[in-house]
C-alpha atoms as a PDB file:
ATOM      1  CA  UNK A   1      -1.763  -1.794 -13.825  1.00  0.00           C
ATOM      2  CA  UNK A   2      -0.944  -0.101 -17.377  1.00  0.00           C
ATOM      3  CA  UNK A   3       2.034   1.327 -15.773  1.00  0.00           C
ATOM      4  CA  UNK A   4       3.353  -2.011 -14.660  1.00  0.00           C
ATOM      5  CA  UNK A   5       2.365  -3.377 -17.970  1.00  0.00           C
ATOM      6  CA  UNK A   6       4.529  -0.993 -19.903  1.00  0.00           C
ATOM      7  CA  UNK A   7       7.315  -0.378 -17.493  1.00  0.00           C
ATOM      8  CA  UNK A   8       8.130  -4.080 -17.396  1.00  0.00           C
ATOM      9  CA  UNK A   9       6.344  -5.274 -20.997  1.00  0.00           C
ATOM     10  CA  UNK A  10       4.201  -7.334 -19.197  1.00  0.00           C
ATOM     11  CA  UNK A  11       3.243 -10.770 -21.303  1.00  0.00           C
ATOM     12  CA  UNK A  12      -0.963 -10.885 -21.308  1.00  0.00           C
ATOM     13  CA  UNK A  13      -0.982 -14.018 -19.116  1.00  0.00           C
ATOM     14  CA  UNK A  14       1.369 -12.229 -16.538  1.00  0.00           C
ATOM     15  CA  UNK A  15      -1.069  -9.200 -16.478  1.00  0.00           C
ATOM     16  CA  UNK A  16      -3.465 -10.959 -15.961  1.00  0.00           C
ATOM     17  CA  UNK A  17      -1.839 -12.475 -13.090  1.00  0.00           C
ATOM     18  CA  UNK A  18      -0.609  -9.373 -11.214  1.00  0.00           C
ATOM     19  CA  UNK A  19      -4.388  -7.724 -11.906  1.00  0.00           C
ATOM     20  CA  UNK A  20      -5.847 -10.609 -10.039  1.00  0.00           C
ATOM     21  CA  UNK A  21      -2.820  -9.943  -7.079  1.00  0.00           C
ATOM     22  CA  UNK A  22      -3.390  -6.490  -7.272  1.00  0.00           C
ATOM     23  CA  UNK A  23      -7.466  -6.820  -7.055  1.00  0.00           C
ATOM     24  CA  UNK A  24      -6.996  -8.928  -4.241  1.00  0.00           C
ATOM     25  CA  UNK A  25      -4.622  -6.324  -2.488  1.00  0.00           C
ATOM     26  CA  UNK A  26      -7.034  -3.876  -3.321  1.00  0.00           C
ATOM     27  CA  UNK A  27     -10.019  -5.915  -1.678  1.00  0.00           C
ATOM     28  CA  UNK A  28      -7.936  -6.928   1.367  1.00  0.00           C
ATOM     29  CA  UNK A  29      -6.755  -3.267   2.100  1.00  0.00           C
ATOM     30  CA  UNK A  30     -10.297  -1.344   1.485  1.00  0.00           C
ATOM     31  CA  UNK A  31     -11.562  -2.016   4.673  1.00  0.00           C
ATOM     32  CA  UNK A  32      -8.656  -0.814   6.518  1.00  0.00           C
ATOM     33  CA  UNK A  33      -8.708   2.490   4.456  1.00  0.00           C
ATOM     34  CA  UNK A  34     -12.130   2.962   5.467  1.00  0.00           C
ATOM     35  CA  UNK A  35     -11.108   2.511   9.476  1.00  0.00           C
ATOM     36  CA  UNK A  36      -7.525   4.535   8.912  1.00  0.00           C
ATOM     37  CA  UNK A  37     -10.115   7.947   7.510  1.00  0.00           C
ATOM     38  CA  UNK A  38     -12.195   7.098  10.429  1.00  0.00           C
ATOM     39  CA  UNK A  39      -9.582   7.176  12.641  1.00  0.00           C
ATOM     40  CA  UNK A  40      -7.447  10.288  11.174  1.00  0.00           C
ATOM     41  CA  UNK A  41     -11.030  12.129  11.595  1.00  0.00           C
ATOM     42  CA  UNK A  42     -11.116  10.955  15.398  1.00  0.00           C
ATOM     43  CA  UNK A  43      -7.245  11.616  16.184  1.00  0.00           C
ATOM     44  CA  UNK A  44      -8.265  15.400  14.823  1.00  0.00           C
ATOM     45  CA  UNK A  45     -10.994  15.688  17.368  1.00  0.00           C
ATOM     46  CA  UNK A  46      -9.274  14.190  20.067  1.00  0.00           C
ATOM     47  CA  UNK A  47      -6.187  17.082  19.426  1.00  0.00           C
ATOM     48  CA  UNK A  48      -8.994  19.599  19.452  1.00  0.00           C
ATOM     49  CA  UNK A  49     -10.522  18.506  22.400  1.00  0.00           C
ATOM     50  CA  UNK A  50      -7.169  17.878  24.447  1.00  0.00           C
ATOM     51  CA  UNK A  51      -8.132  14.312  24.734  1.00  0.00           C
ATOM     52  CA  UNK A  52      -4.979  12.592  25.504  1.00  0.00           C
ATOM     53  CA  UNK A  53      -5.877   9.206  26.641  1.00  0.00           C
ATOM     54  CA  UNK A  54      -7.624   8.882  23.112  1.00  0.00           C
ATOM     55  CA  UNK A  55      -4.749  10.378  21.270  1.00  0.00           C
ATOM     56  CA  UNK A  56      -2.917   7.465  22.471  1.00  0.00           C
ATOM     57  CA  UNK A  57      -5.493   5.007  21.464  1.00  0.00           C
ATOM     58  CA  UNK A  58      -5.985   6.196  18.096  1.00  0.00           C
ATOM     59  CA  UNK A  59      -2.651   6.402  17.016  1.00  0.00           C
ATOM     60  CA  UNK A  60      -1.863   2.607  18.121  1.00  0.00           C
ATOM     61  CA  UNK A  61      -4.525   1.976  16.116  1.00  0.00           C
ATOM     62  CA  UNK A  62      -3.621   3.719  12.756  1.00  0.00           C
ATOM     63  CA  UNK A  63      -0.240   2.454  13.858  1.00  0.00           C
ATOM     64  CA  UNK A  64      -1.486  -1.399  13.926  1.00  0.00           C
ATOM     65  CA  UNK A  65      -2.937  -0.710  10.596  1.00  0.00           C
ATOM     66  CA  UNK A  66      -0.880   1.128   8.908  1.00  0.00           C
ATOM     67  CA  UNK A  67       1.085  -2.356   9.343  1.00  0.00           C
ATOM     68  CA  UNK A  68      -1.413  -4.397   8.119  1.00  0.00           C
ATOM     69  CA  UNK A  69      -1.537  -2.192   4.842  1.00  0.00           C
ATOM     70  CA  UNK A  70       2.118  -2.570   4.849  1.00  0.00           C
ATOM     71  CA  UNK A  71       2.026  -6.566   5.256  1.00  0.00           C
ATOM     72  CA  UNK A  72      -1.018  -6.755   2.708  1.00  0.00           C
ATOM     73  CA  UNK A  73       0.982  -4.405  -0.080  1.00  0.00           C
ATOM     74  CA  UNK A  74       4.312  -6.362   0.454  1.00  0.00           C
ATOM     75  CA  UNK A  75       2.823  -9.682   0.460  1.00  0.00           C
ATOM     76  CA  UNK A  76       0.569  -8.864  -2.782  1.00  0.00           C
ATOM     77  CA  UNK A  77       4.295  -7.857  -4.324  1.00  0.00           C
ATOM     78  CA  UNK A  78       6.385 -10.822  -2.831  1.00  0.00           C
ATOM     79  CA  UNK A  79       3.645 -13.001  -4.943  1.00  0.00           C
ATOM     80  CA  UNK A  80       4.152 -10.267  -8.545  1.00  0.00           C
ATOM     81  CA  UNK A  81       7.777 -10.967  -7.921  1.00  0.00           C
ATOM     82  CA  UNK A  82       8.466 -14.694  -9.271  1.00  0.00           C
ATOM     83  CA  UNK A  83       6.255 -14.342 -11.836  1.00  0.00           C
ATOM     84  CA  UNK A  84       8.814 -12.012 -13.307  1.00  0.00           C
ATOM     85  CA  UNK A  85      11.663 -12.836 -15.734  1.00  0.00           C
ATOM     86  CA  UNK A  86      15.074 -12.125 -14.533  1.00  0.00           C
ATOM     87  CA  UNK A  87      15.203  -8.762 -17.374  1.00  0.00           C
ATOM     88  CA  UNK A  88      11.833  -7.722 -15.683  1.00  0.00           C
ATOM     89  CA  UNK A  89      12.975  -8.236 -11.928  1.00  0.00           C
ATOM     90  CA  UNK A  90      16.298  -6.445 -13.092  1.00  0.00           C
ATOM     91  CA  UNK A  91      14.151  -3.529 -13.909  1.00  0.00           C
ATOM     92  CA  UNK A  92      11.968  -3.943 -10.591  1.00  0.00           C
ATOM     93  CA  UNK A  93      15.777  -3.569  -9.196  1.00  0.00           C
ATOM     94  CA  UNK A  94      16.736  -0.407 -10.847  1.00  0.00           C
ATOM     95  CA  UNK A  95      13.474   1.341 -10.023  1.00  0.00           C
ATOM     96  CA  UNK A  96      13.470   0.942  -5.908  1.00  0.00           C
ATOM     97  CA  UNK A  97      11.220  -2.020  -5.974  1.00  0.00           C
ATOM     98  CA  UNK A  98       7.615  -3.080  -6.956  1.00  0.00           C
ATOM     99  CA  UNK A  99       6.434  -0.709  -4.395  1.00  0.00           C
ATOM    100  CA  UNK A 100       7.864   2.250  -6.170  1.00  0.00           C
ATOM    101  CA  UNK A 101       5.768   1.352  -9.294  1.00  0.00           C
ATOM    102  CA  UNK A 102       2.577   0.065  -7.720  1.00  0.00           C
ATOM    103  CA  UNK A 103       2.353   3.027  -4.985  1.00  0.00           C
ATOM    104  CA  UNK A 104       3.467   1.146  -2.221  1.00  0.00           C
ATOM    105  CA  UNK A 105       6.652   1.769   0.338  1.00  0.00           C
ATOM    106  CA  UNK A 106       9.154   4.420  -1.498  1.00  0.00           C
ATOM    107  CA  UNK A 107       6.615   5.059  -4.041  1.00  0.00           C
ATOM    108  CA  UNK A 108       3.208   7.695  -4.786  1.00  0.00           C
ATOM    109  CA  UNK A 109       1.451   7.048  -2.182  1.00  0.00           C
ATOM    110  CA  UNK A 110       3.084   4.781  -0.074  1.00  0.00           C
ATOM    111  CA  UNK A 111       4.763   4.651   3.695  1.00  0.00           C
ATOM    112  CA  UNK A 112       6.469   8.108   3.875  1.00  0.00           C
ATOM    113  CA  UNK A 113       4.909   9.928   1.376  1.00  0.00           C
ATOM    114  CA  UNK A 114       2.313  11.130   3.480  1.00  0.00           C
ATOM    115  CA  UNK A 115       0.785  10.523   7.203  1.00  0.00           C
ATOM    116  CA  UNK A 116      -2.101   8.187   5.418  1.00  0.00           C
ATOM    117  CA  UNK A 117      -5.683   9.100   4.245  1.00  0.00           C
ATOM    118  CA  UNK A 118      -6.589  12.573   5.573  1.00  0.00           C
ATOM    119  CA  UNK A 119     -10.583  13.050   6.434  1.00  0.00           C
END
């Protein structure tokens, strides 16, 4: 939050705005971090074991909610995105997208970065 703050001089009443987004993104996504580790930890056993049939299951799982991390991060940052003033979405522009400075898709963390939480 105190790098989206600076980044795009953030008044107070739009901080306060995108922390309540981005505490609702947070809360929305939580559980599904908590299955994704779960599942990364059972995808590792099941390539151990030589467990195919699970293999398959487990991936189209992490891959369902992988999306739904996806959906939840883009629609938290469709909602930051009016809120902005033109010189502030001009900046969002330059930088690859709210993503790239919240974590999300192209950014620390997000889709591409990494294969998800590891165990």
């Amino acid at each position: 939050m105190t790098r989206l703050t600076t980044l795009l001089d953030l008044t107070p009443s739009q901080a306060g705005q995108v922390s309540s987004i981005l505490t609702a993104q947070q809360s929305a996504t939580s559980a599904l971090q908590t299955t994704l580790k779960a599942d990364y930890t059972s995808l590792q056993t099941a390539i151990t074991t030589n467990a195919t049939g699970t293999i398959d299951q487990v991936a189209a799982s992490i891959g369902t909610l992988n999306g739904q991390s996806l959906a939840i991060r883009s629609k938290a940052e469709a909602a930051i995105y009016p809120l902005l003033t033109a010189t502030q979405q001009a900046k969002v522009t330059t930088v690859g997208g709210l993503g790239s400075l919240m974590g999300g898709p192209g950014g620390p963390g997000g889709p591409g970065g990494g294969r998800g939480p590891r165990p």
